[in-house]
Protein backbone atom coordinates (compact mmCIF):
# COMPACT_ATOMS: atom_id res chain seq x y z
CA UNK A 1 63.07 102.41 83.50
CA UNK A 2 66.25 104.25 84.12
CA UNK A 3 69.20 104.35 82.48
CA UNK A 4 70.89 102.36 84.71
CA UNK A 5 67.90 99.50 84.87
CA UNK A 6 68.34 99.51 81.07
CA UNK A 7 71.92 98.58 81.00
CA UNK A 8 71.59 96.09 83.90
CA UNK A 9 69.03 94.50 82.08
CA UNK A 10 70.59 94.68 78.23
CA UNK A 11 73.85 93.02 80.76
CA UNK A 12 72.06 90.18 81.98
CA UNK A 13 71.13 89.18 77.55
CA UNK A 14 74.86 88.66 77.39
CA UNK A 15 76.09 87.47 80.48
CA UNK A 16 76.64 83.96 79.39
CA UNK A 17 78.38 84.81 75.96
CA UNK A 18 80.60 87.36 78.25
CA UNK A 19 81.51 84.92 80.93
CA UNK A 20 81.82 81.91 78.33
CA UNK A 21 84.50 84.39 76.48
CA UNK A 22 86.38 84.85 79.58
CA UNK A 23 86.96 81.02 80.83
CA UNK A 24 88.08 80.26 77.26
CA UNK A 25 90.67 82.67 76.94
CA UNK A 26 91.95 81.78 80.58
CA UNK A 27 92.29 78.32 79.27
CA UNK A 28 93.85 79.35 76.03
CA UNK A 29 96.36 81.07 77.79
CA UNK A 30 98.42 82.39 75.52
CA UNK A 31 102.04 84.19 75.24
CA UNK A 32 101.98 88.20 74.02
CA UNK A 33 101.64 88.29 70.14
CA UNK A 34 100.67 84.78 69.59
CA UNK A 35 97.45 84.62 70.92
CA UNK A 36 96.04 82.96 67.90
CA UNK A 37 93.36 81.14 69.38
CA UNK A 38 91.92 84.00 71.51
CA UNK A 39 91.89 86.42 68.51
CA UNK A 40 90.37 83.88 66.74
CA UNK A 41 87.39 84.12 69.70
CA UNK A 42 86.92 87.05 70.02
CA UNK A 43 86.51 87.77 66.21
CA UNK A 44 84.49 84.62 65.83
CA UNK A 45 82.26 86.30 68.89
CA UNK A 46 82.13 90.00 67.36
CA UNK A 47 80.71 88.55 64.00
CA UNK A 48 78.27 86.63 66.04
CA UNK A 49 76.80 89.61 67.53
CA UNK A 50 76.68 91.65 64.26
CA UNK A 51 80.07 93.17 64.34
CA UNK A 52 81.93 94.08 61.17
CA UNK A 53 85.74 92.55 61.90
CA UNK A 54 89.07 93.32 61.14
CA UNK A 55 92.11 90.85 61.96
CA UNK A 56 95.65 91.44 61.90
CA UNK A 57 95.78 95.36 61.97
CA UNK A 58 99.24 96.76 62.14
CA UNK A 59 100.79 93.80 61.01
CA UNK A 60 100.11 92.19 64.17
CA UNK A 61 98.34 88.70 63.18
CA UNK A 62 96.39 89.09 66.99
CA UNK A 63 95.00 92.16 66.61
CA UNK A 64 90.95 92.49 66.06
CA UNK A 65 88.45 95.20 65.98
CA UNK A 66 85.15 94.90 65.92
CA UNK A 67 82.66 97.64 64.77
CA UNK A 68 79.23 98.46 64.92
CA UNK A 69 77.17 101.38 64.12
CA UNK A 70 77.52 104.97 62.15
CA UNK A 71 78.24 108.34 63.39
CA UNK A 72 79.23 109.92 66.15
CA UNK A 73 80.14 109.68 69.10
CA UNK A 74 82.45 106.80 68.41
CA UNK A 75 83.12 105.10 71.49
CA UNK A 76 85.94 102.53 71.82
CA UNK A 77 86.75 99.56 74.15
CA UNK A 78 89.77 98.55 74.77
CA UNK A 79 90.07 94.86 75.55
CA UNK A 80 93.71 92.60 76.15
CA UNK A 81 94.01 88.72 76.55
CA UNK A 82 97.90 87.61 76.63
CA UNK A 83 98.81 85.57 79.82
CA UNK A 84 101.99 84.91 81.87
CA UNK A 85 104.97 82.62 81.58
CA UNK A 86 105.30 79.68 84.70
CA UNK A 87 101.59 80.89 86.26
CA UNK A 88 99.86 77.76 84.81
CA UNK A 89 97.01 77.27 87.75
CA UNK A 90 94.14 75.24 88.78
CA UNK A 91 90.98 77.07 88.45
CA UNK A 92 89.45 78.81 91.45
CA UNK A 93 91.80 76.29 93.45
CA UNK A 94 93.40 77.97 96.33
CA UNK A 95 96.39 75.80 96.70
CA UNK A 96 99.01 75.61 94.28
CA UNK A 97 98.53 73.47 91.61
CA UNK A 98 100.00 73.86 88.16
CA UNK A 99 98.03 72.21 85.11
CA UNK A 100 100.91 72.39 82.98
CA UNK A 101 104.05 72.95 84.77
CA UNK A 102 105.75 76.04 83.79
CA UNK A 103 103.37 76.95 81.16
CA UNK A 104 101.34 80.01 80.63
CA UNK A 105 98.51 81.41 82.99
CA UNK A 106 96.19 84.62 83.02
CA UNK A 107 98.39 85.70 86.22
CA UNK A 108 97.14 89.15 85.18
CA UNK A 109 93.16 88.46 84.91
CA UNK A 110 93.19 89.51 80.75
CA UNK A 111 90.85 86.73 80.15
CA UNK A 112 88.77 89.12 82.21
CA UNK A 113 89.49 92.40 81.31
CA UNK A 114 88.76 91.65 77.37
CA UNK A 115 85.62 89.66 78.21
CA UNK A 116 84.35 92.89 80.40
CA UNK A 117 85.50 95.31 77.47
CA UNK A 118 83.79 93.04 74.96
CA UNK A 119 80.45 92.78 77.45
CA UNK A 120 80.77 97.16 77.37
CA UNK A 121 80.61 96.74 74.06
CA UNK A 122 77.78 95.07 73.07
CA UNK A 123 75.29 95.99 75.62
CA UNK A 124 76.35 99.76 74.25
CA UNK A 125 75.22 98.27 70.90
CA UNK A 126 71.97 96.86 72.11
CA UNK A 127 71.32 100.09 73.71
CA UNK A 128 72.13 102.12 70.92
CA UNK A 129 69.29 99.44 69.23
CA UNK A 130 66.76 100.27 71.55
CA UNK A 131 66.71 103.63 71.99
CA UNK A 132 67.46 104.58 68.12
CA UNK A 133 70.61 107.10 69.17
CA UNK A 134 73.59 107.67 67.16
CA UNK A 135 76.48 106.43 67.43
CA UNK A 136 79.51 104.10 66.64
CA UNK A 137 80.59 100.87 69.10
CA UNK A 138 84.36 99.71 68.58
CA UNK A 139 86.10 96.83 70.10
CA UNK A 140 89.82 96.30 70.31
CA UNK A 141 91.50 93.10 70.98
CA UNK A 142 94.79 94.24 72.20
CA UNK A 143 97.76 92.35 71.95
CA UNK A 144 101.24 91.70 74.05
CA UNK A 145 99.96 93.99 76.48
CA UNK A 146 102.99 92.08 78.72
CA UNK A 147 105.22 92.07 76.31
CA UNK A 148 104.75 93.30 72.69
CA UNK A 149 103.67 96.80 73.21
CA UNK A 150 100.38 95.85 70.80
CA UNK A 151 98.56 99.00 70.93
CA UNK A 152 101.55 101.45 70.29
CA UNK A 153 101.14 100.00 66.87
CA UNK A 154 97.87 100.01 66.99
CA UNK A 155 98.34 103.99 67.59
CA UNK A 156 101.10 104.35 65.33
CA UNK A 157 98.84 103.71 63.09
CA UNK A 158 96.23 105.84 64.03
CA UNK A 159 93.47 103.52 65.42
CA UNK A 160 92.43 105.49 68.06
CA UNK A 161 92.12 108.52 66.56
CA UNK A 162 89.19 108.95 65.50
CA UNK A 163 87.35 108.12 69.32
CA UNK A 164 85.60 110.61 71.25
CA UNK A 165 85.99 108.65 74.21
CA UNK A 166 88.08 105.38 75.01
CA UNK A 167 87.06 103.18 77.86
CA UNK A 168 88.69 100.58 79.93
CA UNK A 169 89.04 98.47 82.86
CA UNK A 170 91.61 95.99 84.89
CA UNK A 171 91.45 93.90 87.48
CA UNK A 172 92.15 94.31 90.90
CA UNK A 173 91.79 93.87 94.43
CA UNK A 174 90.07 96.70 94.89
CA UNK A 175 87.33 99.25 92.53
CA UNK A 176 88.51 102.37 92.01
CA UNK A 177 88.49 104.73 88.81
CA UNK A 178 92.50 105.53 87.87
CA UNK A 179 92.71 109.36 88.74
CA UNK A 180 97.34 108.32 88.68
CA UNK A 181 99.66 108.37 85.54
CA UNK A 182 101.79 105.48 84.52
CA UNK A 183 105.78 105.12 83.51
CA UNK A 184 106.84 105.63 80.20
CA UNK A 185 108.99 102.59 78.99
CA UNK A 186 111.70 101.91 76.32
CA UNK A 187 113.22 98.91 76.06
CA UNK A 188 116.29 97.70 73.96
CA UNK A 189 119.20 95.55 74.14
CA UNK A 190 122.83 96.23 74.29
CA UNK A 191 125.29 94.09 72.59
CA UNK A 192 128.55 93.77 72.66
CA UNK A 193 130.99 92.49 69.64
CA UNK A 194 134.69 91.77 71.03
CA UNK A 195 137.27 89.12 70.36
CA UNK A 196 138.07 85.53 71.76
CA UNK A 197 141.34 84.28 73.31
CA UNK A 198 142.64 81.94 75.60
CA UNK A 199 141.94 83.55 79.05
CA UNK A 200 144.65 82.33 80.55
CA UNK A 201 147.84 81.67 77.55
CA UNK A 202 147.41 85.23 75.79
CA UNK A 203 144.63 87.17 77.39
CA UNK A 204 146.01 90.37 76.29
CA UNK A 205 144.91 89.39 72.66
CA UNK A 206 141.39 89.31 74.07
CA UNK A 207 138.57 92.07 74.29
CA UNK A 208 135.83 90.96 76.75
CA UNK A 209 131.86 91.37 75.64
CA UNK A 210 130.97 90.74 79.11
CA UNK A 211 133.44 92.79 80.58
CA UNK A 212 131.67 95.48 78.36
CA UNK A 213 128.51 94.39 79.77
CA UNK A 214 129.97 94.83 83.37
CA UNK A 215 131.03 97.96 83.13
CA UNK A 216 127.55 99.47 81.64
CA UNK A 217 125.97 98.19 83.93
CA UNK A 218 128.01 99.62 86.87
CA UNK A 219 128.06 102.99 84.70
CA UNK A 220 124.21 102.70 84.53
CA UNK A 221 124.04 102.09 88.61
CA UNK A 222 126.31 105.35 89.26
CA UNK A 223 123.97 107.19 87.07
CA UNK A 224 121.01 106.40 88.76
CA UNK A 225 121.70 109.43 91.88
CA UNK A 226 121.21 111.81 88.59
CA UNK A 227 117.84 110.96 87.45
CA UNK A 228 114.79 111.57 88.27
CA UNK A 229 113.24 110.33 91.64
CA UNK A 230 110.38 108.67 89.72
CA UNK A 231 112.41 106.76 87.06
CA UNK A 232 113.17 103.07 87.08
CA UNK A 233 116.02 101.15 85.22
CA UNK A 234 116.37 97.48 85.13
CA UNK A 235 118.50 95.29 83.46
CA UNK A 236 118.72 91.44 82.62
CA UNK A 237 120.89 89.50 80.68
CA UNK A 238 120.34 87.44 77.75
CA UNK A 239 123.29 86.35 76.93
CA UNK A 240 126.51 86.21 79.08
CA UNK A 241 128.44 85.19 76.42
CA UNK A 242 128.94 81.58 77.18
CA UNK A 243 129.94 78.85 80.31
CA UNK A 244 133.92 78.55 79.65
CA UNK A 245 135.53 81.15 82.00
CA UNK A 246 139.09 80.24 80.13
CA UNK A 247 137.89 81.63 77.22
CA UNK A 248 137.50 85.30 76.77
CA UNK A 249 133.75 86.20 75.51
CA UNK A 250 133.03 87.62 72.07
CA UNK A 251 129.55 88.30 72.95
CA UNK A 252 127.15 89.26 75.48
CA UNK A 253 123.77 90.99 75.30
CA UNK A 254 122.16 93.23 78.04
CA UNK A 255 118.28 93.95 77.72
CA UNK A 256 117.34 97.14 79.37
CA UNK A 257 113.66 98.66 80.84
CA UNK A 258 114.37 102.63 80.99
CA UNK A 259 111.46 104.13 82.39
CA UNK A 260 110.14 107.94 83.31
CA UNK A 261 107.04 109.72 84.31
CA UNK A 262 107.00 110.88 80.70
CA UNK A 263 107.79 109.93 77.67
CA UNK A 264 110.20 112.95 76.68
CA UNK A 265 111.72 112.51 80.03
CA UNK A 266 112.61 108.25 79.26
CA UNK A 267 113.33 109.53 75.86
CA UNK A 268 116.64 111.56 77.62
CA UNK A 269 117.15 108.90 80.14
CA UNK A 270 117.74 106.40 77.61
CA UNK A 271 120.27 108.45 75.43
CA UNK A 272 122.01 108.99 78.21
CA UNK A 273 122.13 105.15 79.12
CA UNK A 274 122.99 104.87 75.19
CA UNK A 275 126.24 106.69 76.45
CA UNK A 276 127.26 104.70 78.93
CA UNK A 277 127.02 101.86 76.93
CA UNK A 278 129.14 103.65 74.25
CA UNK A 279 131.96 104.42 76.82
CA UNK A 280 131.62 100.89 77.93
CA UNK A 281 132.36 99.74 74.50
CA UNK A 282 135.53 102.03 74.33
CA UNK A 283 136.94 101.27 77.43
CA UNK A 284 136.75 97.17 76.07
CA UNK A 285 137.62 98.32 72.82
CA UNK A 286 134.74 96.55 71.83
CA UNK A 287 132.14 97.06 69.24
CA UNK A 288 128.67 98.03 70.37
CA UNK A 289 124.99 97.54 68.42
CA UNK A 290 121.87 98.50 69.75
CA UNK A 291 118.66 96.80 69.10
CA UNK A 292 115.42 99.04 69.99
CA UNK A 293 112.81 96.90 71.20
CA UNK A 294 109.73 98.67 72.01
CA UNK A 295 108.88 101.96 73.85
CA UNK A 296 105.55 103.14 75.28
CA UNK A 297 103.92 106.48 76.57
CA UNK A 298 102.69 106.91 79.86
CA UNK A 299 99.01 107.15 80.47
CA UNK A 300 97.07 110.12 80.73
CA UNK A 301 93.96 110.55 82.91
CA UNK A 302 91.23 112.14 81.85
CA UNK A 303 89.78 114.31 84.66
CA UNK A 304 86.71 114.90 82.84
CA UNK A 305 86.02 111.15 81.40
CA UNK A 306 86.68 110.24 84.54
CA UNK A 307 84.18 111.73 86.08
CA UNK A 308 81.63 110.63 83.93
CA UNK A 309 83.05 107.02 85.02
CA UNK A 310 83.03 108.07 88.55
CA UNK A 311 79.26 108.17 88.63
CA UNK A 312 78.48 105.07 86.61
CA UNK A 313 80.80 103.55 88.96
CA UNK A 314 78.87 104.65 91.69
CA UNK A 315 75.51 103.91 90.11
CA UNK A 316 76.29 100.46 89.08
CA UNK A 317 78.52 99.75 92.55
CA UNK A 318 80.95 97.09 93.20
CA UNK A 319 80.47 93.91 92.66
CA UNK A 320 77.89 91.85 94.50
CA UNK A 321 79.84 89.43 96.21
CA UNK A 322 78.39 86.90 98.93
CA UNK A 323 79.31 84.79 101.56
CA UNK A 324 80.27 81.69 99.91
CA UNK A 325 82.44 84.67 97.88
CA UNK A 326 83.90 85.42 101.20
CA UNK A 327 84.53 82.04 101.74
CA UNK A 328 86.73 81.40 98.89
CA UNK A 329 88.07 84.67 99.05
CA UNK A 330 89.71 84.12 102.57
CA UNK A 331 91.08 80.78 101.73
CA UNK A 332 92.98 82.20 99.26
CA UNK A 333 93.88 85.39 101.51
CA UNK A 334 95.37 82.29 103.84
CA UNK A 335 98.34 82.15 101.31
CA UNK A 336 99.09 85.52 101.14
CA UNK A 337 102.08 86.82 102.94
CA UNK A 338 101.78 89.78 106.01
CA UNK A 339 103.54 91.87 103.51
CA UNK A 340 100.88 91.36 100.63
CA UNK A 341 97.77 92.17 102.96
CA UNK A 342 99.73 94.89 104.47
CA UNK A 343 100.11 96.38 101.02
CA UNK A 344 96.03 96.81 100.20
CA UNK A 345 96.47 99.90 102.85
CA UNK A 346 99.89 101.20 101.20
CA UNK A 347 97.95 101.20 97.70
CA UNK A 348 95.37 103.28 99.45
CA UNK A 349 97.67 105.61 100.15
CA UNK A 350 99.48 105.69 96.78
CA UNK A 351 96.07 106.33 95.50
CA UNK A 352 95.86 109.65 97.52
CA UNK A 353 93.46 108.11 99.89
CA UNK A 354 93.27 107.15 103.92
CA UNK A 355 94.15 103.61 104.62
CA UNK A 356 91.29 103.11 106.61
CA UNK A 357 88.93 103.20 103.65
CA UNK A 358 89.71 99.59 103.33
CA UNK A 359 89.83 97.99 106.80
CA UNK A 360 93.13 95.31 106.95
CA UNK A 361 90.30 92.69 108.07
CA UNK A 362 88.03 93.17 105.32
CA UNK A 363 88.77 90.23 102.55
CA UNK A 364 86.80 91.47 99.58
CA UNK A 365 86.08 95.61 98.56
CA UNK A 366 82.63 95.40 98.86
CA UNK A 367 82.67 99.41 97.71
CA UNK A 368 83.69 102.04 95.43
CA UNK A 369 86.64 104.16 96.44
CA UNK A 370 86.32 108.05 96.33
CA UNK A 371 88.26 109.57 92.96
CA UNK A 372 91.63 110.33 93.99
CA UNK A 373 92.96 112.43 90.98
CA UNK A 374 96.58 112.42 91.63
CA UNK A 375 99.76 114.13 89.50
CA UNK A 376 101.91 111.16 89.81
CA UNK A 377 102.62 108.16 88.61
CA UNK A 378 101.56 104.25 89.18
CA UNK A 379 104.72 102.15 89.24
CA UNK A 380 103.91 100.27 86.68
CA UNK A 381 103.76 100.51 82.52
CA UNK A 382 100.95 100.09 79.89
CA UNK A 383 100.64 100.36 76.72
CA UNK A 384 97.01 101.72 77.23
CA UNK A 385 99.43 105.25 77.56
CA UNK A 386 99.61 105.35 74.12
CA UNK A 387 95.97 104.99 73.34
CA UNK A 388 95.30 107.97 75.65
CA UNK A 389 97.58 110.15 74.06
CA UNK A 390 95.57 109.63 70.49
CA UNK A 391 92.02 109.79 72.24
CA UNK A 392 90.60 111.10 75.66
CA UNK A 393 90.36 107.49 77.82
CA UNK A 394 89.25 106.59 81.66
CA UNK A 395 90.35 103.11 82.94
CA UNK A 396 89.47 101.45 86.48
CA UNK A 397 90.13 98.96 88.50
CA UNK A 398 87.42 96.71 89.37
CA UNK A 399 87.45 93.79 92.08
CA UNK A 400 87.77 90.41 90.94
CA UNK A 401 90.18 88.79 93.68
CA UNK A 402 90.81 88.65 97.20
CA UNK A 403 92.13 92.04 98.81
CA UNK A 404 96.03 91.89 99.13
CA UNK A 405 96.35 89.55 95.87
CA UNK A 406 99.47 89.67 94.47
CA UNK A 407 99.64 90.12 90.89
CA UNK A 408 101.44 88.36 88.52
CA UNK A 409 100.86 85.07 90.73
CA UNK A 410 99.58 81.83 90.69
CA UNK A 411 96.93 83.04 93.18
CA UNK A 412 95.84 85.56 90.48
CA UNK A 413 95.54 83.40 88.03
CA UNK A 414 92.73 80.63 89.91
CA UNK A 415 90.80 84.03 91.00
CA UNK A 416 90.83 84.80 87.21
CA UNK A 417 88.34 81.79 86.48
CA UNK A 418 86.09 81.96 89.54
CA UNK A 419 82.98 83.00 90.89
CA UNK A 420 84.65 86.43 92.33
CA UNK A 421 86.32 87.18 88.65
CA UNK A 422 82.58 86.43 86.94
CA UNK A 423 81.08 88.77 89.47
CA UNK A 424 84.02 91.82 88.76
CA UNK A 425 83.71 91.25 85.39
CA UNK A 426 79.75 91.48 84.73
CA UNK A 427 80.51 94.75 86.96
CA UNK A 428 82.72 96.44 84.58
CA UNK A 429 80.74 95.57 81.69
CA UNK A 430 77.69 97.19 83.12
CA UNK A 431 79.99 100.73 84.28
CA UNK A 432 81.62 100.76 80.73
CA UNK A 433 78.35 101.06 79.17
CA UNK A 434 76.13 103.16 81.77
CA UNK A 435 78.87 105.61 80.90
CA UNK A 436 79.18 104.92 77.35
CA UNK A 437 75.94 105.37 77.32
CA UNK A 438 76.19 108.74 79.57
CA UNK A 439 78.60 110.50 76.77
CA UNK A 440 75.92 109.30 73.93
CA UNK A 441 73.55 111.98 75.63
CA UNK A 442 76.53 114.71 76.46
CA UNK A 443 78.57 116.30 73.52
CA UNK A 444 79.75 118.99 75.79
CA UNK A 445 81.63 116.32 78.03
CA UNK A 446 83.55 114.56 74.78
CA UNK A 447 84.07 118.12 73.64
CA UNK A 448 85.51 119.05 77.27
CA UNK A 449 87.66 115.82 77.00
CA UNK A 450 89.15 116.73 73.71
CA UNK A 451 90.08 119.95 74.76
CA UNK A 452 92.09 118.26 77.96
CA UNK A 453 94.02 116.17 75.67
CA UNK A 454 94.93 118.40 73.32
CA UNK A 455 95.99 120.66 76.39
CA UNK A 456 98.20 117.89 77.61
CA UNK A 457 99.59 116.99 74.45
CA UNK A 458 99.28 119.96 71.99
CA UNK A 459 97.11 117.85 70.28
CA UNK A 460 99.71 115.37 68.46
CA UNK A 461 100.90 112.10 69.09
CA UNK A 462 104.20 110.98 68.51
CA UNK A 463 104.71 107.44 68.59
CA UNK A 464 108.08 106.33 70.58
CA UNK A 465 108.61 103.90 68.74
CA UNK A 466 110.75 104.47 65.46
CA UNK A 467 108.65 103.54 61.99
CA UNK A 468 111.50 101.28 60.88
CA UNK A 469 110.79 99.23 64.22
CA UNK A 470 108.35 96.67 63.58
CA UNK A 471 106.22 93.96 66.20
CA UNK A 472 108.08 91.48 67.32
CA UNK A 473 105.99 88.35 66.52
């Protein structure tokens, strides 16, 4: 039996405590950092299968991991399970239908992605049973991977450090092993202190919060010509200081999202958006305080993990998806705008790759892209950035939706709990562990992998986010 027999085969043991796993936590769907319930699971599941458990690491209450085994190579998992605000959705239903009207919704497929990581995990364990090598299997339940930042903490605290290899997977549209970076993020809010008056009797005894707001956020929107082509700001208020216009507003509070292609380079952009905000303040003769929020690295590929994945990718293929798959899969597509199945092409060629790898007419990735290992960045932020700055990691994408899906919608979230999402995530189970099980056999490759992060990083990581800054819970 080969290798890749074995792992198919130790797969198909758990496939009904993996897919089980994953339609509970889609209907728990729970906010970032109070996923009490899924936690709960998942630690519930990890003892179960032999698992020693620890809850609530780094003060987050959410946070498990799960470990089995002694030695090295100490492979880790990463797994999340937060959901969305407003993407409530009937299962596998491909009309819109909210279950609970603007409540929560795995609009991002975690249910999946933990329930795939988890799968890695204990067919690596099984395997490490049968054939008697060494080696150590650790799970991570992530938290707030939307908001909450989970596994910064998690790093902060040193977590990760001791893995020779981290592994993990999200779901997509499409399969693909990540060869692209991600933005750095920091977030904090602004807020302004001033002092009321009657806007219209003695409005010279006023100083405006929300004019202070105003005018950072112009300053901020001038700056952006002198930044980097890469970065990102955004901005939202959270508090506009109130709904009387005749009175002058003592307070107003601006969140801001500064991001970079690295961390050092969001570090600068964000002291420079600190000064805008102070020169705001002085011309309102207002008082400013700034509350950081969270902050997280961006991800690192590893080249030579990756390649390792690559092949057990390739091995293992994509998942095996059939016509009544189709079926369901192109009633969905139905709802999807021109724009969002025009956009499976464009992400082809963000990857590095030729559009025509992925015909416009084809409605589910039926294979497994070519590595495109790219210097540039994703648009998006994780928090998985900071986990590969502590330990050499590989992440891919695997299909579990319709090509052109848009994330974050309600779309997302009925592919989440249906037959395609079972299929992707059973898929990604099985690659996590053929090449888990590939770096069991191949101390030169963890060594290799090592040596590239410490080459990237100098072989320290500094969390962004200051020790005096706790979770927000």
């Amino acid at each position: 039996m080969s290798k890749k027999q074995q792992i198919e085969s130790l797969a198909a043991r758990h496939e009904k405590t993996i897919l089980d796993v994953s339609a509970r936590i889609w209907e728990f769907a729970e906010p970032g950092m109070k996923e009490y319930k899924s936690a709960d699971c998942y630690a519930q599941v990890l003892r179960d299968n032999g698992f020693a458990v620890e809850t609530g690491v780094s003060g987050i209450p959410t946070a498990v991991i799960g470990t089995w085994g002694s030695g090295r190579p100490v492979i880790g998992f990463l797994g999340e399970f937060d959901a969305l605000p407003g993407l409530s959705q009937k299962a596998a239903c491909p009309e819109h239908c909210e279950l609970v009207p603007g409540a929560y919704g795995q609009g991002c497929g975690h249910n999946n992605l933990g329930a795939g990581a988890l799968g890695a995990a204990f067919i690596l364990r099984d395997y490490l049973k049968e054939t008697g090598k060494s080696g150590t299997v650790r799970f991570y339940g992530c938290p707030g991977e939307e908001y909450g930042s989970g596994k910064v903490f998690m790093a902060r605290d040193g977590l990760f450090s001791d893995l020779d290899a981290c592994l993990t997977w999200h779901p997509g549209d499409n399969n693909h092993v990540v060869g692209t970076g991600s933005l750095a993020n920091i977030s904090a809010f602004f807020i302004f202190h001033g002092r009321t008056a009657h806007a219209a009797a003695t409005p010279h005894l006023g100083r405006s919060a929300l004019d202070a707001c105003e005018l950072m956020s112009v300053g901020v929107n001038y700056m952006r010509e002198h930044m980097p082509s890469e970065a990102r700001i955004h901005y939202a208020y959270k508090n506009a200081g109130g709904i009387a216009p005749n009175v002058v507003q003592d307070y107003a509070c601006v969140h801001y999202f500064v991001r970079a292609p690295k961390i050092k380079d969001a570090q600068a952009l964000y002291e420079r958006v600190k000064k805008v905000a102070q020169g705001a303040a002085l011309m309102t003769e207002t008082e400013l305080e700034v509350q950081f929020h969270e902050a997280l690295c961006d991800f690192l590929p590893n080249r030579t993990l990756d390649a390792v994945c690559q092949k057990a990718f390739e091995e293992i293929g994509a998942p095996p998806f059939d016509d009544q798959d189709e079926k369901l899969a192109a009633r969905f597509r139905s709802t999807f705008s021109q724009e969002d199945i025009e956009s499976v092409g464009k992400d082809i060629v963000a990857l590095g790759g030729d559009p025509a790898l992925i015909p416009e007419s084809e409605i589910l990735h039926r294979s497994v892209l070519p590595y495109f290992p790219l210097d540039k960045c994703m648009g998006g932020s994780t928090d998985v950035g900071d986990a590969s700055y502590c330990a050499p990691t590989s992440q891919m994408n695997v299909a579990t939706c319709a090509l052109g899906t848009p994330g974050h919608s309600w779309q997302l979230t009925a592919q989440s709990n249906s037959p395609l999402a079972e299929k992707g995530t059973m898929t990604a189970a099985k690659v996590l562990a053929l090449a888990a099980a590939e770096l069991l056999d191949q101390p030169e490759t963890l060594a290799a992998a090592r040596q590239e992060l410490n080459a990237k990083t100098g072989g320290a990581y500094r969390c962004p986010i200051p020790p005096e800054v706790g979770p927000t819970l």
